[in-house]
N, C-alpha and C. Protein backbone atom coordinates (compact mmCIF):
# COMPACT_ATOMS: atom_id res chain seq x y z
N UNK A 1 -29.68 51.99 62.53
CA UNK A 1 -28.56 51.10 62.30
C UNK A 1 -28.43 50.88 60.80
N UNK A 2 -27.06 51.08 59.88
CA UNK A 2 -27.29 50.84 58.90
C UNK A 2 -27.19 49.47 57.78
N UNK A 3 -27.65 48.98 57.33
CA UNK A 3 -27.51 47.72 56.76
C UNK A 3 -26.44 47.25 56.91
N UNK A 4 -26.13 45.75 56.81
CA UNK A 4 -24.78 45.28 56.50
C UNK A 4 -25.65 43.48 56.23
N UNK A 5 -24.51 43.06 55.56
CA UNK A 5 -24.88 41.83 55.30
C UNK A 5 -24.89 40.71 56.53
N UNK A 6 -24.63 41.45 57.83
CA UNK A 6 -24.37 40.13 58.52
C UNK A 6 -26.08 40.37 58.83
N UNK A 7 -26.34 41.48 59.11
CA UNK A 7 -27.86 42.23 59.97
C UNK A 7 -28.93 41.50 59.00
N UNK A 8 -28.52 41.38 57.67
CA UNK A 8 -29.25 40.98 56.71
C UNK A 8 -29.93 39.30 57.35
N UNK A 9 -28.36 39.07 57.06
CA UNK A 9 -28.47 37.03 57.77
C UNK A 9 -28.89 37.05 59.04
N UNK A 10 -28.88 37.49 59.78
CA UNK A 10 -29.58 37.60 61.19
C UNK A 10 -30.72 37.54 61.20
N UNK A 11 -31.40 38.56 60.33
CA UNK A 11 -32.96 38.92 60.17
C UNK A 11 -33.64 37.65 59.21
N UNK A 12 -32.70 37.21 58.32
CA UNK A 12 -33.40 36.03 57.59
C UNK A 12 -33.50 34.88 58.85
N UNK A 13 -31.89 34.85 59.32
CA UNK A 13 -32.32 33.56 60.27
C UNK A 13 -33.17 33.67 61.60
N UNK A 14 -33.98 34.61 62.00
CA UNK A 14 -34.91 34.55 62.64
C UNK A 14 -36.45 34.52 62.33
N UNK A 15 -36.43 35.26 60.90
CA UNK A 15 -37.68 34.85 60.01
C UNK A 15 -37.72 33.14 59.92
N UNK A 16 -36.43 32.58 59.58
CA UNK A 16 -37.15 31.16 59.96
C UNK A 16 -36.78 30.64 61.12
N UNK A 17 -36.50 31.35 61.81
CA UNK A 17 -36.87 30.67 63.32
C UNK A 17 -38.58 30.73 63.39
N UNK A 18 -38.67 31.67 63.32
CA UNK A 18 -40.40 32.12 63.69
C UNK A 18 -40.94 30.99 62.43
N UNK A 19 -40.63 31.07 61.90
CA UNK A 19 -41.19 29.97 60.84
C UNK A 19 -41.62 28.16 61.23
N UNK A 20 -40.23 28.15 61.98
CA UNK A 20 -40.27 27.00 62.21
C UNK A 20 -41.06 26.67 63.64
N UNK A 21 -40.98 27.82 64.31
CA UNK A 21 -41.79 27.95 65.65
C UNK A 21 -43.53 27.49 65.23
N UNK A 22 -43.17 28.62 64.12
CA UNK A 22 -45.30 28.49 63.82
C UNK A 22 -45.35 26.70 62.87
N UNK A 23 -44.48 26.25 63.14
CA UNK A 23 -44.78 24.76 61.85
C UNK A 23 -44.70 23.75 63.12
N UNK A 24 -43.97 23.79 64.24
CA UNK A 24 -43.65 22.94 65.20
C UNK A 24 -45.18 22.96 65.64
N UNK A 25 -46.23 24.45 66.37
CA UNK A 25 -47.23 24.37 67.01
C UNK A 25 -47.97 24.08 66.17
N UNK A 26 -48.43 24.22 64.36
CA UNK A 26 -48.93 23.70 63.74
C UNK A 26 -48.92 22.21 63.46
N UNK A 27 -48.04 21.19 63.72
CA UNK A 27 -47.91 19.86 63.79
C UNK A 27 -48.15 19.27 64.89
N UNK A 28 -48.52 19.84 66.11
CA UNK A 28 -48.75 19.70 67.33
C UNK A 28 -50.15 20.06 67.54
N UNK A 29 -50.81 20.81 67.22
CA UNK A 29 -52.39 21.05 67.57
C UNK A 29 -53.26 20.09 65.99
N UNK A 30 -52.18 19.78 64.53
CA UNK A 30 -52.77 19.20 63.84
C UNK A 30 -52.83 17.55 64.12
N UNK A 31 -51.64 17.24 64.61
CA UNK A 31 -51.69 15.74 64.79
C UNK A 31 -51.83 15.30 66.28
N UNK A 32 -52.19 13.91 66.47
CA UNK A 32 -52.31 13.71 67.80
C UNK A 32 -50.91 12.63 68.27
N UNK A 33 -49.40 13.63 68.02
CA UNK A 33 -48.31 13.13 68.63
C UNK A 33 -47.83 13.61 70.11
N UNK A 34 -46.94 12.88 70.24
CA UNK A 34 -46.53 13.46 71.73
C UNK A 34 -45.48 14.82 71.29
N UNK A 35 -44.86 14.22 70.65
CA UNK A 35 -43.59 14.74 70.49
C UNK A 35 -42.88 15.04 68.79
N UNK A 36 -42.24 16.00 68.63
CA UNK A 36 -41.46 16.36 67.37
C UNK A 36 -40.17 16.46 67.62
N UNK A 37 -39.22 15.85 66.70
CA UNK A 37 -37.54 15.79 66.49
C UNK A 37 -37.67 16.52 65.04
N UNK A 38 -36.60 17.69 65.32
CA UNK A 38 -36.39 18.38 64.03
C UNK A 38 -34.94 18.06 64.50
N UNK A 39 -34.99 18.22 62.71
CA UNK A 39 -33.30 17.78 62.26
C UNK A 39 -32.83 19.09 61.55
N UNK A 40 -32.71 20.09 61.80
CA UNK A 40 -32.06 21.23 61.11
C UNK A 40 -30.56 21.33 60.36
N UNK A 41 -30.48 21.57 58.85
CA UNK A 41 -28.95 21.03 58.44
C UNK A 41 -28.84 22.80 58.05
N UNK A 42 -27.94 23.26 58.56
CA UNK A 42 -27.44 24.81 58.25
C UNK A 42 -26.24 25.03 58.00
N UNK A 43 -25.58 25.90 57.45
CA UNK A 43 -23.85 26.23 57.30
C UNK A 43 -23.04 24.77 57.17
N UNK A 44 -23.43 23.50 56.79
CA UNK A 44 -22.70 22.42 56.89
C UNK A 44 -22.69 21.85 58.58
N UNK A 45 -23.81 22.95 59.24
CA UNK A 45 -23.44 22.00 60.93
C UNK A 45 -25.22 21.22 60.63
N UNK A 46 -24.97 20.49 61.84
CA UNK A 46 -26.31 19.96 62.07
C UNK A 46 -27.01 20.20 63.14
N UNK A 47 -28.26 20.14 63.50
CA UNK A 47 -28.62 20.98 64.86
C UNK A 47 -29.98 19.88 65.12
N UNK A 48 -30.18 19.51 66.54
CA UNK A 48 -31.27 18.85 66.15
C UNK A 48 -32.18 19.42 67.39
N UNK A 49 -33.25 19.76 67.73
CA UNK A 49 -34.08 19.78 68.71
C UNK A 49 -35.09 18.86 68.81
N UNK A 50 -35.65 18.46 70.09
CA UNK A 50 -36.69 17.74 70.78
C UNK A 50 -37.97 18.52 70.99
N UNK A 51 -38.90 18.31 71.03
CA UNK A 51 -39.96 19.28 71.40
C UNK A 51 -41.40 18.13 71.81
N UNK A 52 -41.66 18.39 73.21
CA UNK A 52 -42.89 16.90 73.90
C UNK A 52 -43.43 17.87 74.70
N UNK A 53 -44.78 17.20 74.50
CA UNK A 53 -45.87 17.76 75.39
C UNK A 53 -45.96 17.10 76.78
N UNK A 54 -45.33 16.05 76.95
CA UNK A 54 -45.39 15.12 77.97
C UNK A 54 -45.06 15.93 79.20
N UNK A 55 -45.96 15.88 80.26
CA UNK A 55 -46.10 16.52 81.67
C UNK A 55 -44.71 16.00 82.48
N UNK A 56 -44.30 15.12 82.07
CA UNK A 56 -43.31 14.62 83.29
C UNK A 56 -42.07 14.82 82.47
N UNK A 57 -41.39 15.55 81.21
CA UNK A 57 -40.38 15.82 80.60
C UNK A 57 -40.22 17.07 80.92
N UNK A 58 -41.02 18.24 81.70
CA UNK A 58 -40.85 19.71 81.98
C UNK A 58 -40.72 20.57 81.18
N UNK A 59 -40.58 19.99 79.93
CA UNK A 59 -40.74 20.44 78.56
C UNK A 59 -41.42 21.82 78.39
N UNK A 60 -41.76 22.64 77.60
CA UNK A 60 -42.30 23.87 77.61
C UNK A 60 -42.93 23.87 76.08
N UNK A 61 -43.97 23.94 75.96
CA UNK A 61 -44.95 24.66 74.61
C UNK A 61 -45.61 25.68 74.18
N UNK A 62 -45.27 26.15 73.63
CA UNK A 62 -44.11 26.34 72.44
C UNK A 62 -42.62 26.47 73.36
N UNK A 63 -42.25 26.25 72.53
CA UNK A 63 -40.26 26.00 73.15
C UNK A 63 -40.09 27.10 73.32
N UNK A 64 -38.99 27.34 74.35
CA UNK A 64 -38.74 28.97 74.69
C UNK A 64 -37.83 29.13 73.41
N UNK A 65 -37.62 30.36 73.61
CA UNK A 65 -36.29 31.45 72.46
C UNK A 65 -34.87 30.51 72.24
N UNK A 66 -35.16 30.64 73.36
CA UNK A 66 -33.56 29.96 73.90
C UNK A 66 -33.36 28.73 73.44
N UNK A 67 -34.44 28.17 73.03
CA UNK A 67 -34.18 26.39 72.38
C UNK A 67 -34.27 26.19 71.14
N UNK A 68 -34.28 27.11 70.42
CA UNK A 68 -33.92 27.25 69.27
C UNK A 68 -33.25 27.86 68.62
């Protein structure tokens, strides 16, 4: 496939997806919280996700693909 600038932004914005994946389970096995609220500010939108360990929220850890 040959380069293009969108393939470019794609590949950056999943490098920090994975980024933010490995900082969410890193704040979670470092501290003893239930739960993390990220506030993500991108392109002028805002995005926010939830992320709890709590058994009775059905929650999933690490967050699937799809929730971020």
């Amino acid at each position: 496939m040959p380069w293009t600038e969108h393939n470019s932004l794609v590949q950056r914005r999943y490098r920090r997806k994975g980024t933010l994946q490995r900082m969410v389970r890193s704040y979670f096995d470092d501290c003893c919280c239930k739960g993390v609220y990220l506030l993500i500010h991108e392109d002028n939108q805002y995005f926010t996700i939830n992320f709890n360990r709590s058994d009775a929220s059905g929650s999933h850890f690490p967050p699937l693909d799809k929730d971020i």
